[in-house]
PDB file of N, CA and C in Angstrom:
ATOM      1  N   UNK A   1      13.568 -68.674  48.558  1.00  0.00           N
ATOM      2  CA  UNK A   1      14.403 -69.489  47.699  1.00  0.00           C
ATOM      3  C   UNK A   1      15.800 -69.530  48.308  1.00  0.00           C
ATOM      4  N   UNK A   2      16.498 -70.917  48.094  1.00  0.00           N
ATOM      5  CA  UNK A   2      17.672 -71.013  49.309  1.00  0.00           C
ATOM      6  C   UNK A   2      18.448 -70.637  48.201  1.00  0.00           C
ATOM      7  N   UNK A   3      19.895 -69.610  48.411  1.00  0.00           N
ATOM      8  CA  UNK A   3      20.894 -69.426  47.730  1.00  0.00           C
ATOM      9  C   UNK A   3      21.389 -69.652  46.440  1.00  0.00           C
ATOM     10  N   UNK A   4      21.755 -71.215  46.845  1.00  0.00           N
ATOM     11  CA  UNK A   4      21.859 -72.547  46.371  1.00  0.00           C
ATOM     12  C   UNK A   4      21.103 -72.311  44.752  1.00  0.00           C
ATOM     13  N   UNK A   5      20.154 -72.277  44.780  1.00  0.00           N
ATOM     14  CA  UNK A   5      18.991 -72.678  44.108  1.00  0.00           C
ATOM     15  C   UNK A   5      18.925 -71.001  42.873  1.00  0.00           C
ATOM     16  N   UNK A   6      19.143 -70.154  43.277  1.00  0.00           N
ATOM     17  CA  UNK A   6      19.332 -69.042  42.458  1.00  0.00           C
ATOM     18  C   UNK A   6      20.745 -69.228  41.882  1.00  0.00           C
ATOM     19  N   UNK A   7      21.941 -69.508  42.296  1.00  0.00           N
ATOM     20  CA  UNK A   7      22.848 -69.768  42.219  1.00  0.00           C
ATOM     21  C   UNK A   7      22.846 -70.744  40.543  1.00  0.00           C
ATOM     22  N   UNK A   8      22.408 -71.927  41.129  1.00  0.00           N
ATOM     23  CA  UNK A   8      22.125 -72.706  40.235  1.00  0.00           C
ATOM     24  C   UNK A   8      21.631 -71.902  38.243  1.00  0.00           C
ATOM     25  N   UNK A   9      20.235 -71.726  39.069  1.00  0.00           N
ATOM     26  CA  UNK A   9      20.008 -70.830  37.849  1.00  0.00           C
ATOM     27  C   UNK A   9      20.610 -69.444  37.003  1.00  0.00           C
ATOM     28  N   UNK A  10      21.031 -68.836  37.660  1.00  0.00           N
ATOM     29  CA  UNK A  10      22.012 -67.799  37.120  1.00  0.00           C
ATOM     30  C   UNK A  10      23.667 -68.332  36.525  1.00  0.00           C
ATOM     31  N   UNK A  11      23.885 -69.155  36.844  1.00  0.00           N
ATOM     32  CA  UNK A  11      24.843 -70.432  36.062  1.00  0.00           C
ATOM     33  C   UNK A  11      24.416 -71.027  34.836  1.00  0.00           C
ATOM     34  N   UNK A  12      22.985 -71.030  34.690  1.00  0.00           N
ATOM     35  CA  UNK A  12      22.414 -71.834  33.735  1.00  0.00           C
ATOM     36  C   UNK A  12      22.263 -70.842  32.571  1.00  0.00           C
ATOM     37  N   UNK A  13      21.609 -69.616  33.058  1.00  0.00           N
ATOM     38  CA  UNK A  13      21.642 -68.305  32.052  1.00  0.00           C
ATOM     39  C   UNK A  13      22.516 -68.211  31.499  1.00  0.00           C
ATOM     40  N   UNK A  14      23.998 -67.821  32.618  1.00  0.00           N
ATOM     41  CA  UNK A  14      24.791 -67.614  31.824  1.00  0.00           C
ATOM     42  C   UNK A  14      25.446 -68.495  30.800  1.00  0.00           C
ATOM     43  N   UNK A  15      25.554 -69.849  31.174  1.00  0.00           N
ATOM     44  CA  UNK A  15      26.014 -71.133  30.212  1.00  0.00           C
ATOM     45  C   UNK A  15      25.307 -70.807  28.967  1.00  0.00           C
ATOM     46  N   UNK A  16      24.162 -70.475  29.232  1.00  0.00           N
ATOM     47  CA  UNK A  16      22.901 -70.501  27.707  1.00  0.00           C
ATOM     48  C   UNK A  16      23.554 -69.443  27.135  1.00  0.00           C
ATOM     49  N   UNK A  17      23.881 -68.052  27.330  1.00  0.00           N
ATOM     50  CA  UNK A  17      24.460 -67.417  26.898  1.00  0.00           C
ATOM     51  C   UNK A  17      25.914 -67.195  26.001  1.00  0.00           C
ATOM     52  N   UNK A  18      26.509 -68.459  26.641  1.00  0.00           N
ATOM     53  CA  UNK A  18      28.042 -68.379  26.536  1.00  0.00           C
ATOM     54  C   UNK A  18      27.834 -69.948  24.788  1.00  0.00           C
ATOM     55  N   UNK A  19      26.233 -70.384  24.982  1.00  0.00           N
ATOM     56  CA  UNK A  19      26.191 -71.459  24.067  1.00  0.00           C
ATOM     57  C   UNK A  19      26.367 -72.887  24.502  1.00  0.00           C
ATOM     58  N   UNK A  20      27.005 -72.964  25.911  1.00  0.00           N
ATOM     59  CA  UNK A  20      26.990 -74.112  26.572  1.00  0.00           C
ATOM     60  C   UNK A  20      25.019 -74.920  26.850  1.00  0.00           C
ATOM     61  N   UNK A  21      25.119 -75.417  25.929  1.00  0.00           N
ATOM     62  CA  UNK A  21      23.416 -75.799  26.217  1.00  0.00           C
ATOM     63  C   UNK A  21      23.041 -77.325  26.689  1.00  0.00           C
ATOM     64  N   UNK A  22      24.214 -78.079  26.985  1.00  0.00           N
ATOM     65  CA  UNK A  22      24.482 -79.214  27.885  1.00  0.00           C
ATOM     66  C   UNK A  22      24.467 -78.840  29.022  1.00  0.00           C
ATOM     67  N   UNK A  23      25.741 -77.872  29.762  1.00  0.00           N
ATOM     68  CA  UNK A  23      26.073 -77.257  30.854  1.00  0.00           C
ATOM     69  C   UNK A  23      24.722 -76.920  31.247  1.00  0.00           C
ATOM     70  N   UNK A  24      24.202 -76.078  30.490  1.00  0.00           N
ATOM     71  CA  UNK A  24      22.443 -75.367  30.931  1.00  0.00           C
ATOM     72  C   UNK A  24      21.762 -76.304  30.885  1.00  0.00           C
ATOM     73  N   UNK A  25      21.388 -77.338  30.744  1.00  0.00           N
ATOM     74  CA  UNK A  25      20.383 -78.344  31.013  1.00  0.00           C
ATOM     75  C   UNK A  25      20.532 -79.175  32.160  1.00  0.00           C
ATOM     76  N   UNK A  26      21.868 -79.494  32.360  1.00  0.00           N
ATOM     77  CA  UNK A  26      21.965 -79.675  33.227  1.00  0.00           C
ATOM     78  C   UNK A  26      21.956 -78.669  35.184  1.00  0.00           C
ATOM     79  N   UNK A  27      22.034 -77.380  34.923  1.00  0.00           N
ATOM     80  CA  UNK A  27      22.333 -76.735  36.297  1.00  0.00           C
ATOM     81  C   UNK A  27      20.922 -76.312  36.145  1.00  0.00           C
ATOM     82  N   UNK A  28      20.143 -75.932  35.157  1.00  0.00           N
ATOM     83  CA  UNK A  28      18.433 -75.765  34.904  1.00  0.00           C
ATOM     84  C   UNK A  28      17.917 -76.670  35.873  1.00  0.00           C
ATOM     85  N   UNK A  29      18.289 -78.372  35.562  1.00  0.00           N
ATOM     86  CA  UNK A  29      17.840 -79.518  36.190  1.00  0.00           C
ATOM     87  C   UNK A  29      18.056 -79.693  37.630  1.00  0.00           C
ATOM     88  N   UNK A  30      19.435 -79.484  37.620  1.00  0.00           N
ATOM     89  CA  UNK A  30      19.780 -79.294  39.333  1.00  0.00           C
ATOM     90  C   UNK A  30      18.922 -77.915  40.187  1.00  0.00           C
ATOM     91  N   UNK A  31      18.634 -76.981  39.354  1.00  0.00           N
ATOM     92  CA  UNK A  31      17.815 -76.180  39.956  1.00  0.00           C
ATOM     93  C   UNK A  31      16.285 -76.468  40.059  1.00  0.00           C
ATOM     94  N   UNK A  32      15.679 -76.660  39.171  1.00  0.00           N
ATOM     95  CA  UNK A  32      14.222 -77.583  39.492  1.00  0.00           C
ATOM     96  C   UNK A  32      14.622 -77.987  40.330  1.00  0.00           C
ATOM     97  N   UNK A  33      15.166 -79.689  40.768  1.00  0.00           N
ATOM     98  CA  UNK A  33      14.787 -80.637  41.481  1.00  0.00           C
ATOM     99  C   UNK A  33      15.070 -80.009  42.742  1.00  0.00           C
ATOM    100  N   UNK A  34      16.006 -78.996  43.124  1.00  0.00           N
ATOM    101  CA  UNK A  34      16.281 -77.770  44.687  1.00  0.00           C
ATOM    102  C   UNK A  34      14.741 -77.130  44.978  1.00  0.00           C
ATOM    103  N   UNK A  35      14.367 -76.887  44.203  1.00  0.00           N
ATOM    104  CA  UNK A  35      13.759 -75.877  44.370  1.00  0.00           C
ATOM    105  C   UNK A  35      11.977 -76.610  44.647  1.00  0.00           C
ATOM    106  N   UNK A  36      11.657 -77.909  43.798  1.00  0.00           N
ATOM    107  CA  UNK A  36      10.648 -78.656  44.790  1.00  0.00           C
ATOM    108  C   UNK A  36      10.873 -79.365  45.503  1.00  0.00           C
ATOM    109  N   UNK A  37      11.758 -79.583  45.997  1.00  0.00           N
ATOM    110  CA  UNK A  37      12.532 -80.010  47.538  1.00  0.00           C
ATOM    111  C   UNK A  37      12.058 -79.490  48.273  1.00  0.00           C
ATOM    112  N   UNK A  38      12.609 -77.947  47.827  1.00  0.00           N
ATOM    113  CA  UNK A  38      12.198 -76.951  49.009  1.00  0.00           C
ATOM    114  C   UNK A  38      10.695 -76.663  49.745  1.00  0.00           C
ATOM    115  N   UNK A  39      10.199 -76.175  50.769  1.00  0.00           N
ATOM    116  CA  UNK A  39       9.011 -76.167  50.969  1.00  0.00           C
ATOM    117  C   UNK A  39       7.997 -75.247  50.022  1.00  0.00           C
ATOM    118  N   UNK A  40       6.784 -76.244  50.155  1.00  0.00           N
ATOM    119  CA  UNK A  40       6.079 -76.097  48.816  1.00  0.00           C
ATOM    120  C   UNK A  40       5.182 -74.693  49.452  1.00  0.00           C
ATOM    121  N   UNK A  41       4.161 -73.840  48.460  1.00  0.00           N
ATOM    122  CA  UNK A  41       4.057 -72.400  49.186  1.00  0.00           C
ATOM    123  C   UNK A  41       4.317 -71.255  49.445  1.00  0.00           C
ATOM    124  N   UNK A  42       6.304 -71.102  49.720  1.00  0.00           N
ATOM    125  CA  UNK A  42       6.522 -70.453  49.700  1.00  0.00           C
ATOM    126  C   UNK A  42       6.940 -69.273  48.265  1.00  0.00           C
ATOM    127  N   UNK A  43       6.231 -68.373  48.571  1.00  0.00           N
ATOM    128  CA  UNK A  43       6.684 -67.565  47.774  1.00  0.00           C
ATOM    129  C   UNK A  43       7.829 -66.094  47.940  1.00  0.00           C
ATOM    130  N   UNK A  44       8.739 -66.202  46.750  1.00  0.00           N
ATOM    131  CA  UNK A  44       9.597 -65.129  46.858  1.00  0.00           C
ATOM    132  C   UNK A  44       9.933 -64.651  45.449  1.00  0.00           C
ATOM    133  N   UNK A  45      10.272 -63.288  45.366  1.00  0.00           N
ATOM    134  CA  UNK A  45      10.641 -62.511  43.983  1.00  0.00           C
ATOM    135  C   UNK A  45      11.836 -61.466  43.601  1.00  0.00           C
ATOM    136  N   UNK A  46      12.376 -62.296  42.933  1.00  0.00           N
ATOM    137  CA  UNK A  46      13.450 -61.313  42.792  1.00  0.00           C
ATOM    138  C   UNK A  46      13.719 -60.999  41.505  1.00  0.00           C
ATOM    139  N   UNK A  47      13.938 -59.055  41.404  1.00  0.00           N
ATOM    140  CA  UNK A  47      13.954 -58.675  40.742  1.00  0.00           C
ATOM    141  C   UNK A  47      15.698 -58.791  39.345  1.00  0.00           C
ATOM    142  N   UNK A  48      15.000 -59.318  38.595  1.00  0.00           N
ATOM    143  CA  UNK A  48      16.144 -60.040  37.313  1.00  0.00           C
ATOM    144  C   UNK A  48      17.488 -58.879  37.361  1.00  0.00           C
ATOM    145  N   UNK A  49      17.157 -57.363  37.297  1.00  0.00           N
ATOM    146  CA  UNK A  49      18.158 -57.102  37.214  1.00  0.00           C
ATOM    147  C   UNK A  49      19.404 -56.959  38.630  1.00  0.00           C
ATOM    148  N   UNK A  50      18.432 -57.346  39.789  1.00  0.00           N
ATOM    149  CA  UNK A  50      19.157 -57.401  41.178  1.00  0.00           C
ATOM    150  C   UNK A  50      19.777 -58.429  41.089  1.00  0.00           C
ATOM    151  N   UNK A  51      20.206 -59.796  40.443  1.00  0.00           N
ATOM    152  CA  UNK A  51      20.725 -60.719  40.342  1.00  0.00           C
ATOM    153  C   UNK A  51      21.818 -60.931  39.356  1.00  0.00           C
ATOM    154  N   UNK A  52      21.910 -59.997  37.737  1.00  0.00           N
ATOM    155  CA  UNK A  52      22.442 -60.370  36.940  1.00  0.00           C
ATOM    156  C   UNK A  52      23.490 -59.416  36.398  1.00  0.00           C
ATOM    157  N   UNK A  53      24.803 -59.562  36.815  1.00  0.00           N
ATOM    158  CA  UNK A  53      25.909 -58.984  36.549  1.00  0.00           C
ATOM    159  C   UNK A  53      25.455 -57.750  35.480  1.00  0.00           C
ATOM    160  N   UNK A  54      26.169 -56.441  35.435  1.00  0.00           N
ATOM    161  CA  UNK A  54      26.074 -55.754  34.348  1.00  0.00           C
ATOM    162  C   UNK A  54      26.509 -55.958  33.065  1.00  0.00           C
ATOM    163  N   UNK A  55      27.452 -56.817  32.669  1.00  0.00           N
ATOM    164  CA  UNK A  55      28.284 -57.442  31.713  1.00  0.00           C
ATOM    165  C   UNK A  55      27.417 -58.357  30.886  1.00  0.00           C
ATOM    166  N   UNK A  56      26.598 -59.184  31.784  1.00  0.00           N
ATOM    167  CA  UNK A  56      25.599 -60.232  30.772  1.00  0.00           C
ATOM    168  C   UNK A  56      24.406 -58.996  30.379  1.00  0.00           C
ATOM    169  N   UNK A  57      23.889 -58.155  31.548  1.00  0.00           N
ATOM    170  CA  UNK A  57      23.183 -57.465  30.928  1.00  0.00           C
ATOM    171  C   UNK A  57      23.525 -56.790  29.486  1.00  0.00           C
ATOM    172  N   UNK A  58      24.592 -56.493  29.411  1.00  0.00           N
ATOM    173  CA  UNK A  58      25.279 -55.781  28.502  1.00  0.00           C
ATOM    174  C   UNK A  58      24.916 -56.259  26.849  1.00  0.00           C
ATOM    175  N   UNK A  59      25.546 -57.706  27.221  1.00  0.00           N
ATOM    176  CA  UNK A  59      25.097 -58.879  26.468  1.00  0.00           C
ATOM    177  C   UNK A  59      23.976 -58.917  26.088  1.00  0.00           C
ATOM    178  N   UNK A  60      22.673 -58.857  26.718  1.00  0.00           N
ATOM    179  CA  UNK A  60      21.295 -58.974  26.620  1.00  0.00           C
ATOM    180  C   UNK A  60      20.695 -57.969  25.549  1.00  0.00           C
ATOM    181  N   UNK A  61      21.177 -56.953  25.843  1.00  0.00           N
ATOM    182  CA  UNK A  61      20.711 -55.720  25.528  1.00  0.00           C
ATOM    183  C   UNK A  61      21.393 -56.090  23.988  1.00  0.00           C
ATOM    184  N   UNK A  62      22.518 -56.113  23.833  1.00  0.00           N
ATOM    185  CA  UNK A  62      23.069 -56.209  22.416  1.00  0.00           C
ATOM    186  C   UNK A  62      22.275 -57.437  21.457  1.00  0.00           C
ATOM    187  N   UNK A  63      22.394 -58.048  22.240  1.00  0.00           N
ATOM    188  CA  UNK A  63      21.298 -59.504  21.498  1.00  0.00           C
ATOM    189  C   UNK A  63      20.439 -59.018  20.926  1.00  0.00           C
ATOM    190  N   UNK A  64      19.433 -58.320  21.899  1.00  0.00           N
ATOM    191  CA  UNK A  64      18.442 -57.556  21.680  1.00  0.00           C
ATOM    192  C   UNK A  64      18.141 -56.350  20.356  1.00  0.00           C
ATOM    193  N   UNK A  65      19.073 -55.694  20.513  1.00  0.00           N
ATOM    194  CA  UNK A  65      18.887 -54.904  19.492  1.00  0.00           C
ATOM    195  C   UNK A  65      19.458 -55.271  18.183  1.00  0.00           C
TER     196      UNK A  65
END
């Protein structure tokens, strides 16, 4: 997965988070259409908490409980 394209989506989380749910539909969208661009096949995985600031986690967790 190119940069770009995680980038995208971790923008979108956080917008959803912050309540921006325009903002998130839109960088959601820009991330789809990157990402079957990209070559089809490849697979890659990354682990959610290797990507997501401790602060939103923080957030998550409080939601949560």
């Amino acid at each position: 997965m190119k940069p770009e394209i995680l980038e995208y989506c971790l923008r979108s989380i956080v917008r959803h988070m912050n309540g921006d749910f325009d903002e998130f539909e839109r960088l959601s969208s820009m991330a789809q259409k990157h990402y079957e661009a990209e070559k089809a096949g490849q697979k890659l995985y990354y682990a959610i908490g290797d990507v997501i600031p401790i602060s939103v986690k923080e957030r998550i967790y409080q939601a949560i409980a």
